[in-house]
N, C-alpha and C. Protein backbone atom coordinates (compact mmCIF):
# COMPACT_ATOMS: atom_id res chain seq x y z
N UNK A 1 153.59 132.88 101.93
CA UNK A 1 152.60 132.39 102.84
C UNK A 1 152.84 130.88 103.03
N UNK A 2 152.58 130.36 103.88
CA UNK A 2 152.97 129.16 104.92
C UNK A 2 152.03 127.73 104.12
N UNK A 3 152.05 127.04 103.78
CA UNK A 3 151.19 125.37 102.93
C UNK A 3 150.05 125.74 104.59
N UNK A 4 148.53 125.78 103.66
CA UNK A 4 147.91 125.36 104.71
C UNK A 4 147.15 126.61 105.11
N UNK A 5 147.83 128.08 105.46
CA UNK A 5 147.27 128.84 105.99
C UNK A 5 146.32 129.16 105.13
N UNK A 6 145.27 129.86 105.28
CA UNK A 6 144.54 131.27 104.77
C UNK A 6 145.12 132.48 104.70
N UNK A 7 144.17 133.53 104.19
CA UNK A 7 144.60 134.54 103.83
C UNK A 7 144.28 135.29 105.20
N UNK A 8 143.38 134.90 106.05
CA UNK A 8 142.95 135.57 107.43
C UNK A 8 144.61 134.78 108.17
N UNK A 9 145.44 133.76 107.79
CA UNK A 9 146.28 133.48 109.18
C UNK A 9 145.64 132.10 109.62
N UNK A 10 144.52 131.93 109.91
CA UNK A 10 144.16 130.67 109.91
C UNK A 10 144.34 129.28 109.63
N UNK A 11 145.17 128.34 110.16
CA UNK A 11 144.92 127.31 109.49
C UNK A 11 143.52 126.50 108.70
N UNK A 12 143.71 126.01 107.84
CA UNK A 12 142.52 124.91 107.16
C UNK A 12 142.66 123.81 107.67
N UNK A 13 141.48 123.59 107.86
CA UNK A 13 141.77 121.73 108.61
C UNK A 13 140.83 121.14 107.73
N UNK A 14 141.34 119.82 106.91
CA UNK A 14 140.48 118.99 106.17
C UNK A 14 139.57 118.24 107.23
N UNK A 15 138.58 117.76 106.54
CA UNK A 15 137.89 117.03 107.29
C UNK A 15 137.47 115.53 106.31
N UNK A 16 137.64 114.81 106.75
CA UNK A 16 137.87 113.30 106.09
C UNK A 16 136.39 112.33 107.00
N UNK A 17 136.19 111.55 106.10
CA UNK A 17 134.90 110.68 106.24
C UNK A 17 135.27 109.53 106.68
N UNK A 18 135.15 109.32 108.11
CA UNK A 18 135.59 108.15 109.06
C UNK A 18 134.73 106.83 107.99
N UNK A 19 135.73 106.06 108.69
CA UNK A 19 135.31 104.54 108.36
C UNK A 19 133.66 104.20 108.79
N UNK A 20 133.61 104.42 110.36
CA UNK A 20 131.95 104.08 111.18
C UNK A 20 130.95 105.29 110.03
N UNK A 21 131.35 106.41 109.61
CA UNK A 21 130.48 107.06 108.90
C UNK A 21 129.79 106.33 107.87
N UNK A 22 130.97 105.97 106.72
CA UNK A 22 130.86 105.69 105.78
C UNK A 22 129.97 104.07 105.67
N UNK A 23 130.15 103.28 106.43
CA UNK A 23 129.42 101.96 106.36
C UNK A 23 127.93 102.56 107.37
N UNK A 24 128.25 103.48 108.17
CA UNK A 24 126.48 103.70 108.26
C UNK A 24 125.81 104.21 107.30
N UNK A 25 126.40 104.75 106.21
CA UNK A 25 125.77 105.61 105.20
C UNK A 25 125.06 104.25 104.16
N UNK A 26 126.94 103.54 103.69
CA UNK A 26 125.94 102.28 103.13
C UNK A 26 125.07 101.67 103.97
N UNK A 27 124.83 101.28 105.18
CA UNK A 27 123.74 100.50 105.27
C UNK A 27 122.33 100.64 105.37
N UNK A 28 122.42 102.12 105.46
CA UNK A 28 121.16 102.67 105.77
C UNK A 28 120.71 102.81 103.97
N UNK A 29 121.77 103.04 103.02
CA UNK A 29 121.31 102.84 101.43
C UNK A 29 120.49 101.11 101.93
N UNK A 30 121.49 100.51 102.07
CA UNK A 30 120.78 98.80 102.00
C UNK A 30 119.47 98.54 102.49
N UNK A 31 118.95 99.42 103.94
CA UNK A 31 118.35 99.20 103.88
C UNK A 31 117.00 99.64 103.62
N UNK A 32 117.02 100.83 102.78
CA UNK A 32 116.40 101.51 102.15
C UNK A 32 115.89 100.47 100.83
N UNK A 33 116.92 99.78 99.96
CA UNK A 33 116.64 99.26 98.98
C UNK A 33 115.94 98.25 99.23
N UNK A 34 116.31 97.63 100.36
CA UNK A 34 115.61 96.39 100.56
C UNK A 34 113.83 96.60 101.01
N UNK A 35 113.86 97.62 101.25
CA UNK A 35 112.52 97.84 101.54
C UNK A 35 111.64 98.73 100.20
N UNK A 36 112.41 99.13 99.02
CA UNK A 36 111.98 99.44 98.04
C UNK A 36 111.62 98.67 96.76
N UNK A 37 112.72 97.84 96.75
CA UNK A 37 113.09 96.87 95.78
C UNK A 37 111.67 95.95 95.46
N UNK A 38 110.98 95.52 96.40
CA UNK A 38 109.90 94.58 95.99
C UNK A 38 108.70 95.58 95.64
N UNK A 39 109.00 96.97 96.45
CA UNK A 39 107.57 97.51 95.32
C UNK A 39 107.54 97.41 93.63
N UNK A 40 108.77 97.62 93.07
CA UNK A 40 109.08 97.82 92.10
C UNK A 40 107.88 96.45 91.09
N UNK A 41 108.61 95.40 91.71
CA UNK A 41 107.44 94.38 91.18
C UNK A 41 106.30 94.75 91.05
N UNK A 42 105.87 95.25 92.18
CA UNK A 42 104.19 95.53 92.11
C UNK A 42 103.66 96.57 91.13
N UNK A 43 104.92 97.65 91.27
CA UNK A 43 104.29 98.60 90.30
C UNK A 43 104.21 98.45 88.32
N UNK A 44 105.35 97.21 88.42
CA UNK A 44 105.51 96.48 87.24
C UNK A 44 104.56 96.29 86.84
N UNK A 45 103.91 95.03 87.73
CA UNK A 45 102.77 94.38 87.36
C UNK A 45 101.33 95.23 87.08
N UNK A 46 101.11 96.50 88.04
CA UNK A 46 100.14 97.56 87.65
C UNK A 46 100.31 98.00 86.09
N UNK A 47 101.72 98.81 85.94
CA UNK A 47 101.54 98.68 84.76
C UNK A 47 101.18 98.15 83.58
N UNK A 48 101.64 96.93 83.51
CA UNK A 48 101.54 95.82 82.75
C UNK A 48 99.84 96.10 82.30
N UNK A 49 99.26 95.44 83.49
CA UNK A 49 97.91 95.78 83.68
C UNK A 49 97.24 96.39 83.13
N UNK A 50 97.30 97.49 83.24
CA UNK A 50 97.03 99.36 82.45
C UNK A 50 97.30 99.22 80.79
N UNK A 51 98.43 98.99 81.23
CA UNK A 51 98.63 98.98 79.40
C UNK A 51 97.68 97.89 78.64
N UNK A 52 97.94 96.60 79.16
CA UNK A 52 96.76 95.39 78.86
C UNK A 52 95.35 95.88 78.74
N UNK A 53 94.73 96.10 79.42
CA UNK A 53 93.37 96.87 79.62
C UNK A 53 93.44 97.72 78.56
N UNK A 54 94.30 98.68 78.59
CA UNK A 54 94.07 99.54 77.35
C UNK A 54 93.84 98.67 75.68
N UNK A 55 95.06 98.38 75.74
CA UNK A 55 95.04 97.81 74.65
C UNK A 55 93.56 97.36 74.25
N UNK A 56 93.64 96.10 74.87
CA UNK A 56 92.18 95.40 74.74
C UNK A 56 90.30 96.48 74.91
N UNK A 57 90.88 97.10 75.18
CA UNK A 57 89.72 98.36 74.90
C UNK A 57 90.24 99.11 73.63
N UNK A 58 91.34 99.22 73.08
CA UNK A 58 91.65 100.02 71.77
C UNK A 58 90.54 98.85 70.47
N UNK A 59 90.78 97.48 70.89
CA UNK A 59 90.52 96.14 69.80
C UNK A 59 89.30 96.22 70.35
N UNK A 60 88.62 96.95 71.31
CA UNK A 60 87.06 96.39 71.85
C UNK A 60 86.27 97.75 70.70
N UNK A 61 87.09 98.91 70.53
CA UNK A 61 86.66 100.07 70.19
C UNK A 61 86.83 99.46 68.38
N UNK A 62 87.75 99.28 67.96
CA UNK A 62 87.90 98.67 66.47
C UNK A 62 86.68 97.74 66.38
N UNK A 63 87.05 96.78 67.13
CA UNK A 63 85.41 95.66 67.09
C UNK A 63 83.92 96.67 66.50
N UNK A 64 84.16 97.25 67.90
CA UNK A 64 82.61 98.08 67.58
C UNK A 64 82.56 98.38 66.71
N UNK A 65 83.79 99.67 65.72
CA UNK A 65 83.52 100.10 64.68
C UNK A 65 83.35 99.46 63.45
N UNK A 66 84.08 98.27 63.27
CA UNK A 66 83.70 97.59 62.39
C UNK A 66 82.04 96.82 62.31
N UNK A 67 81.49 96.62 63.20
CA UNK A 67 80.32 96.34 63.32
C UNK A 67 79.30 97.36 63.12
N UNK A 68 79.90 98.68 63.28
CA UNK A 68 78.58 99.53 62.96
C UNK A 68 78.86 99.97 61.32
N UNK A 69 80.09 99.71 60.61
CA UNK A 69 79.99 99.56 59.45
C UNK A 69 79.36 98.51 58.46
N UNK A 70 79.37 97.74 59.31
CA UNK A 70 78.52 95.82 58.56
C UNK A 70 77.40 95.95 58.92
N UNK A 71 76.91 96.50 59.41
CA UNK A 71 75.14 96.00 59.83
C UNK A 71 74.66 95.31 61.25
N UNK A 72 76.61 95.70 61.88
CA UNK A 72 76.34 94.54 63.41
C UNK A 72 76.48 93.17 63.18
N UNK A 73 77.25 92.90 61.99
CA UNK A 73 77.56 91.22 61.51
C UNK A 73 78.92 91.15 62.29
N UNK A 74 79.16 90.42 63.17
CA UNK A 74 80.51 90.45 63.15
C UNK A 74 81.56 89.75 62.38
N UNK A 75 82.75 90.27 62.77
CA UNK A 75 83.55 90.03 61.38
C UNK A 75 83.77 87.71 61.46
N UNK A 76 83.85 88.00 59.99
CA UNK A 76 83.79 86.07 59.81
C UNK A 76 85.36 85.60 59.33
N UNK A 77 86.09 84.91 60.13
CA UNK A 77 87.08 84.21 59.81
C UNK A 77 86.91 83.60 58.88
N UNK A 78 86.12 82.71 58.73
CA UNK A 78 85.78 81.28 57.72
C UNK A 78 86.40 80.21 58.29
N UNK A 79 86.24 79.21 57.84
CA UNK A 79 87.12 78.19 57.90
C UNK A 79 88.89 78.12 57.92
N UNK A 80 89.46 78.24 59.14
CA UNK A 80 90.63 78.52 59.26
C UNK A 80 91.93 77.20 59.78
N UNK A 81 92.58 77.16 58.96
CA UNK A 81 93.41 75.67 60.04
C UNK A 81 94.59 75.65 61.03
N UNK A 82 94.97 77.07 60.58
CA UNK A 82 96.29 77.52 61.12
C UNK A 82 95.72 78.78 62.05
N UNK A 83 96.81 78.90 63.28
CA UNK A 83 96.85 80.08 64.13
C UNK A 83 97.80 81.20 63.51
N UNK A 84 97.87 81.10 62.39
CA UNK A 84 99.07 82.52 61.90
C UNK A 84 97.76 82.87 60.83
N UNK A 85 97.20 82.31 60.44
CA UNK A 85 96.05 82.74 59.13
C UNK A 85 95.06 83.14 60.00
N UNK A 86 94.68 82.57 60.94
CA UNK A 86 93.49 83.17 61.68
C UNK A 86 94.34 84.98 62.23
N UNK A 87 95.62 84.50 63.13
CA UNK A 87 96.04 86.27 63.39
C UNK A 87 96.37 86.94 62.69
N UNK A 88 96.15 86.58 61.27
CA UNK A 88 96.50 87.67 60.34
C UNK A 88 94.92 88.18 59.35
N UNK A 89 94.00 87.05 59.95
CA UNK A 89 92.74 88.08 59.40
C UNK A 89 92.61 88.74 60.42
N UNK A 90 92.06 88.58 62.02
CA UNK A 90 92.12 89.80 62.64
C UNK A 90 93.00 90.81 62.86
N UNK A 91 94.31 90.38 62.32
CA UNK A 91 95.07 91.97 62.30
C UNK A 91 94.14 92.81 60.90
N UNK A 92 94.43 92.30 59.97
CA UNK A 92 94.58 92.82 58.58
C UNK A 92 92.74 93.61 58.67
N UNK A 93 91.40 92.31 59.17
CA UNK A 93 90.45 93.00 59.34
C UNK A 93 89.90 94.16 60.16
N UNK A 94 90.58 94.24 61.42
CA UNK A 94 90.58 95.44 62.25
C UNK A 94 91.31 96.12 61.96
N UNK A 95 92.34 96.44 61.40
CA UNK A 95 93.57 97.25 61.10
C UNK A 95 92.85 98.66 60.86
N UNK A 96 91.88 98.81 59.94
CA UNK A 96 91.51 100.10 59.38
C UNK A 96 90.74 100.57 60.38
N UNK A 97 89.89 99.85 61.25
CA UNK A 97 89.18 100.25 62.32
C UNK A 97 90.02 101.10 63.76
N UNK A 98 91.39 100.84 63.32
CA UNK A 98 92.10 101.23 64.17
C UNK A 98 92.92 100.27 65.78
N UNK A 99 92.99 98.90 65.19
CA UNK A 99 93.23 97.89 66.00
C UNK A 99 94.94 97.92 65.95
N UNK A 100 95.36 99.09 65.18
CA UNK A 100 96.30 98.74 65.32
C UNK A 100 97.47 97.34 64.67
N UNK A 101 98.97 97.18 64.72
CA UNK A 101 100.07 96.28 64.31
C UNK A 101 99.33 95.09 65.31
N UNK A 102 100.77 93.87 65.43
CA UNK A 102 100.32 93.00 65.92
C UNK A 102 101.08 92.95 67.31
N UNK A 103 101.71 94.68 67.98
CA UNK A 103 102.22 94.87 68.90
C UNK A 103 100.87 95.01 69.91
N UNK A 104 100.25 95.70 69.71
CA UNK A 104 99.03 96.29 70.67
C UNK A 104 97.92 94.86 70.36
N UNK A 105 98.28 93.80 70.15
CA UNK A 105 97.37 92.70 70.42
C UNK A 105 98.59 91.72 71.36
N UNK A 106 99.48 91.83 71.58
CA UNK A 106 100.02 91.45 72.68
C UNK A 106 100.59 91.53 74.11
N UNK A 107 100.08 90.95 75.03
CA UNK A 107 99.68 91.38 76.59
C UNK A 107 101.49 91.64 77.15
N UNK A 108 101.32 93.00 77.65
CA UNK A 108 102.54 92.95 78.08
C UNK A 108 103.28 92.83 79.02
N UNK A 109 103.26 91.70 79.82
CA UNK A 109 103.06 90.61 80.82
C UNK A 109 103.77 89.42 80.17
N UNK A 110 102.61 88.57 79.63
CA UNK A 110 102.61 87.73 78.84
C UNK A 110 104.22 88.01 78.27
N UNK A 111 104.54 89.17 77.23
CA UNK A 111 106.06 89.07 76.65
C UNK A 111 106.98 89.06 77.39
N UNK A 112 106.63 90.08 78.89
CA UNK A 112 107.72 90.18 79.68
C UNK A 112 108.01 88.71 80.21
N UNK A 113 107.35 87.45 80.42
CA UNK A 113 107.31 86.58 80.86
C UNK A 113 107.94 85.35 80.00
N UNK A 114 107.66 85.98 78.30
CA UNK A 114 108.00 85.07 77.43
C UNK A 114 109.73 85.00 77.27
N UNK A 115 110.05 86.54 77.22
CA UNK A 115 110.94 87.33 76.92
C UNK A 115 112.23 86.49 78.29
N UNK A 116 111.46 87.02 78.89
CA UNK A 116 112.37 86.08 80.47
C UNK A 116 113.02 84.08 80.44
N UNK A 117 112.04 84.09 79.56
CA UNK A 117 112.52 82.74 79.66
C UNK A 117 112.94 81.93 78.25
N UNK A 118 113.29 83.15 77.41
CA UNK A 118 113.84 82.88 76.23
C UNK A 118 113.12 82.88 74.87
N UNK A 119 111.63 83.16 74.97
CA UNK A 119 111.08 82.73 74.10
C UNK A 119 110.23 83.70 73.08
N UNK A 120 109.65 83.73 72.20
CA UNK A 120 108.97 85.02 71.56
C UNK A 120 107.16 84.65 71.59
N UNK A 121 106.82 85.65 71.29
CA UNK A 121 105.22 85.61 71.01
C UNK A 121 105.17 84.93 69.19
N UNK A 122 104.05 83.45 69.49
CA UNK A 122 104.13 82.71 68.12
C UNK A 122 102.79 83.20 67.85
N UNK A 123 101.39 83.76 68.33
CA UNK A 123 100.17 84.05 68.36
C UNK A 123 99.87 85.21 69.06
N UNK A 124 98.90 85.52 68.49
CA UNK A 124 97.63 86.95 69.17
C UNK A 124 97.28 86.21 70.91
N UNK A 125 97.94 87.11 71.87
CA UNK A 125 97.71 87.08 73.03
C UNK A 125 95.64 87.19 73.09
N UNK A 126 95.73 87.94 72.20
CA UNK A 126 93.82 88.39 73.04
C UNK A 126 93.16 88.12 71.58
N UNK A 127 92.01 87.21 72.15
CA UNK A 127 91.75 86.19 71.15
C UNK A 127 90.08 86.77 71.16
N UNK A 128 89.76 86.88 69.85
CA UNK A 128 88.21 87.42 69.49
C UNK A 128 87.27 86.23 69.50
N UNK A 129 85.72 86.49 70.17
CA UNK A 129 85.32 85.29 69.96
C UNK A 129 84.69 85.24 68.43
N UNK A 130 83.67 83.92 68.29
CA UNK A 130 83.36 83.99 67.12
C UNK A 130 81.85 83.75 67.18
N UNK A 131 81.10 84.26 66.58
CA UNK A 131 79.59 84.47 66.70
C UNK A 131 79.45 84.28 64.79
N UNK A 132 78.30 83.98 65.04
CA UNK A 132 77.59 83.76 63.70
C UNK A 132 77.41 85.14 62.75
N UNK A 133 76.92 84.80 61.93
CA UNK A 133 77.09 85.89 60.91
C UNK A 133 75.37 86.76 60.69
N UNK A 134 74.98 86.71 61.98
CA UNK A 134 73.39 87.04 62.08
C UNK A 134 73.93 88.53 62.93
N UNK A 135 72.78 89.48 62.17
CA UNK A 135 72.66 90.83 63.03
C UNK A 135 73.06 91.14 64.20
N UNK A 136 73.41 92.01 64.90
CA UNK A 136 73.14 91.89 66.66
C UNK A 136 73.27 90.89 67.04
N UNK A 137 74.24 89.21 67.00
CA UNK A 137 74.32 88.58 67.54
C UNK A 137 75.61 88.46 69.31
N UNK A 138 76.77 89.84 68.72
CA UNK A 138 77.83 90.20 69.57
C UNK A 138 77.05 90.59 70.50
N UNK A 139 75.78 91.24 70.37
CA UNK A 139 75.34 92.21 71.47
C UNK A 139 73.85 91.08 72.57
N UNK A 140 73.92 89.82 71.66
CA UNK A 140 72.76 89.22 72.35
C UNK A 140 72.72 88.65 73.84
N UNK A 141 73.90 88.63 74.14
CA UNK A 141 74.63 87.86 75.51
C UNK A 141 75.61 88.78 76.08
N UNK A 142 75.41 89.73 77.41
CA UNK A 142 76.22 90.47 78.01
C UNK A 142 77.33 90.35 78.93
N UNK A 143 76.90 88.54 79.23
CA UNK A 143 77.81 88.25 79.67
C UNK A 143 79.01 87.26 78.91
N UNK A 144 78.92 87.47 77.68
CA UNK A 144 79.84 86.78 76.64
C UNK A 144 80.55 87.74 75.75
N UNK A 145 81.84 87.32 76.41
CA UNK A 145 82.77 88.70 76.06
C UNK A 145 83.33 88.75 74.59
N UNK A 146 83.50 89.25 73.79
CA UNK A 146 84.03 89.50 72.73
C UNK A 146 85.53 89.08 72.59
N UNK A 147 86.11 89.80 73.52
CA UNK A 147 87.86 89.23 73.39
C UNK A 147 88.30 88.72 74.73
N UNK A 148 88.90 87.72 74.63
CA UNK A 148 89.46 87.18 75.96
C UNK A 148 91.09 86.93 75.82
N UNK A 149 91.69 87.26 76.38
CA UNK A 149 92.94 87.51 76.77
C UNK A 149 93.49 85.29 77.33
N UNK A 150 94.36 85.00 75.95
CA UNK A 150 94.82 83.73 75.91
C UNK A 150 95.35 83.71 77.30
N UNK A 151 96.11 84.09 77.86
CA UNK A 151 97.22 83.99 79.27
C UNK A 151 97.06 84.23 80.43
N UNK A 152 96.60 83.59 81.76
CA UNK A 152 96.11 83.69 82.85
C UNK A 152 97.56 84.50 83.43
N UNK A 153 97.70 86.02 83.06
CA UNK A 153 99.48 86.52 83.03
C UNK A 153 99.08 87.46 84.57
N UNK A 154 98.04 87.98 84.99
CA UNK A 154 97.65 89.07 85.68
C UNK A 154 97.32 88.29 86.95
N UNK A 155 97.85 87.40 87.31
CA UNK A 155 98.19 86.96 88.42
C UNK A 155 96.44 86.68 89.13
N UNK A 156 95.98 87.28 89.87
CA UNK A 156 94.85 87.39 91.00
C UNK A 156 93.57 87.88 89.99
N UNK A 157 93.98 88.53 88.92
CA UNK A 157 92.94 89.62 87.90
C UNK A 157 92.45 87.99 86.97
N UNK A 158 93.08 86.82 86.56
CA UNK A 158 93.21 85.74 85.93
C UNK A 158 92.99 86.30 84.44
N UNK A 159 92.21 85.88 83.49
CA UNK A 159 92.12 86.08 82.44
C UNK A 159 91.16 87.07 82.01
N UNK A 160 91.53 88.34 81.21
CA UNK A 160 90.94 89.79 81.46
C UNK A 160 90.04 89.28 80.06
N UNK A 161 88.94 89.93 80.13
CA UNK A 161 88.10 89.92 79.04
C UNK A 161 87.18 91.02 78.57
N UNK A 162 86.69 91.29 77.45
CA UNK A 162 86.26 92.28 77.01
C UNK A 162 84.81 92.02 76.62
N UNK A 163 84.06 93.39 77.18
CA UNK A 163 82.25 92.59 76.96
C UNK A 163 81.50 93.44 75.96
N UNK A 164 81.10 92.98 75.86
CA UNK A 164 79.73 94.10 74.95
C UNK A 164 79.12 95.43 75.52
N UNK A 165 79.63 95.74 76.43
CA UNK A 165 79.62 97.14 77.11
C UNK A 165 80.17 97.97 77.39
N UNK A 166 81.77 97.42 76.78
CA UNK A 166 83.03 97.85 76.56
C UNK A 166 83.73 97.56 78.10
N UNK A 167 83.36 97.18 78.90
CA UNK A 167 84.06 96.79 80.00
C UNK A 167 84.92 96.04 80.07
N UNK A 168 86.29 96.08 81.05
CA UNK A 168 87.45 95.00 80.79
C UNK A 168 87.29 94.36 82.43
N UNK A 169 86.77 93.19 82.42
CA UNK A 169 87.04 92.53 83.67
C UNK A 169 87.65 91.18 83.43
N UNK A 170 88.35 90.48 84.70
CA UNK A 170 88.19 88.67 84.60
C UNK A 170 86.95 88.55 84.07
N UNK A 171 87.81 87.25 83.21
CA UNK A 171 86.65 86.69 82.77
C UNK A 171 86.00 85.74 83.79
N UNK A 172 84.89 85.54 83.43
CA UNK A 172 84.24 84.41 84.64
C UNK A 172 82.92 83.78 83.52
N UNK A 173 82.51 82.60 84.03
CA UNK A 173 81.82 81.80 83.25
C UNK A 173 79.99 82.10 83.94
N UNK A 174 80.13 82.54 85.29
CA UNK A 174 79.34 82.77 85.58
C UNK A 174 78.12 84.00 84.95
C-alpha cells in the first residue's frame, strides 16, 4: 500500500495550524487574562477578610469562655513591659479556652503584606483590650470592643474589631 493512503484508497490530508490561527488563539488567551487577572486581587483580599473575621470571632468565643469561668472578671495581664510577655499571656491564657497557637491571632493580610516586603510578624496582630478586674465590666460598654485588630490591613473595612455581642465590624470611636 502506497505512504499516505487508507485502507478505503483515500488519501489522508494533514491539517496544520496556520500562523493567523495560532496568534488569534494567543490573543484572545491575553485577553481573557487581562480581564481576569485583577479579580484575583479582589478575591484575595475577600478571603483574607473571612479568614480574619473568623479568627477574631474564634478569640471573641475563647474570651467569652473564659469569662464565664471567672465570674465575668476579665482576664488580668498585670503589669507588663514587654510586647512578647504581654503575647504570651494571652496566648498561654486563652489557649485552653480554645484561642488557639499564635497562628490564628495573626491577620492574614497583615502577613501577606509583611511576608511581601521581607519581614515577619514580631507581635499579636489582634490586640485584647484591658478592663479592670470588676464583674461584668467587658459587658458594661457595647460599644467598646474587646479585641481590635493592630493593622488598618482591610483596606476600606479599616481596623476590624470585636464587641461584646460577638459582632466583627470597623472599629469606630463613635
Amino acid at each position: 500500500m502506497a505512504r499516505g493512503l487508507s485502507k478505503c484508497g483515500l488519501l489522508r490530508q494533514r491539517k496544520a495550524v496556520t500562523l493567523l490561527e495560532l496568534l488569534l488563539v494567543v490573543s484572545v488567551i491575553g485577553i481573557l487574562a487581562a480581564l481576569i487577572f485583577p479579580v484575583f486581587g479582589t478575591v484575595r483580599a475577600k478571603v483574607e477578610l473571612v479568614r480574619c473575621t473568623g479568627q477574631m470571632r474564634s478569640i471573641h468565643a475563647s474570651l467569652a469562655s473564659y469569662l464565664i469561668d471567672h465570674d465575668n472578671v476579665w482576664p488580668q495581664p498585670g503589669v507588663l513591659t514587654s510586647t512578647p510577655a504581654e503575647d504570651a499571656f494571652w496566648l498561654s491564657t486563652l489557649k485552653p479556652f480554645g484561642a488557639g497557637d499564635l497562628k490564628g491571632w495573626l491577620c492574614p493580610t497583615t502577613l501577606r503584606t509583611l511576608r511581601e516586603s521581607g519581614r515577619k510578624a514580631e507581635s499579636l496582630h489582634y490586640l485584647p483590650s484591658l478592663f479592670d478586674a470588676k464583674p461584668g465590666t467587658a459587658f458594661k460598654w457595647s460599644n467598646m470592643p474587646w479585641l481590635i485588630e493592630a493593622t488598618d490591613a482591610h483596606e476600606k473595612d479599616g481596623h476590624l474589631a470585636s464587641y461584646p455581642d460577638g459582632s466583627i465590624r470597623p472599629f469606630s470611636l463613635e
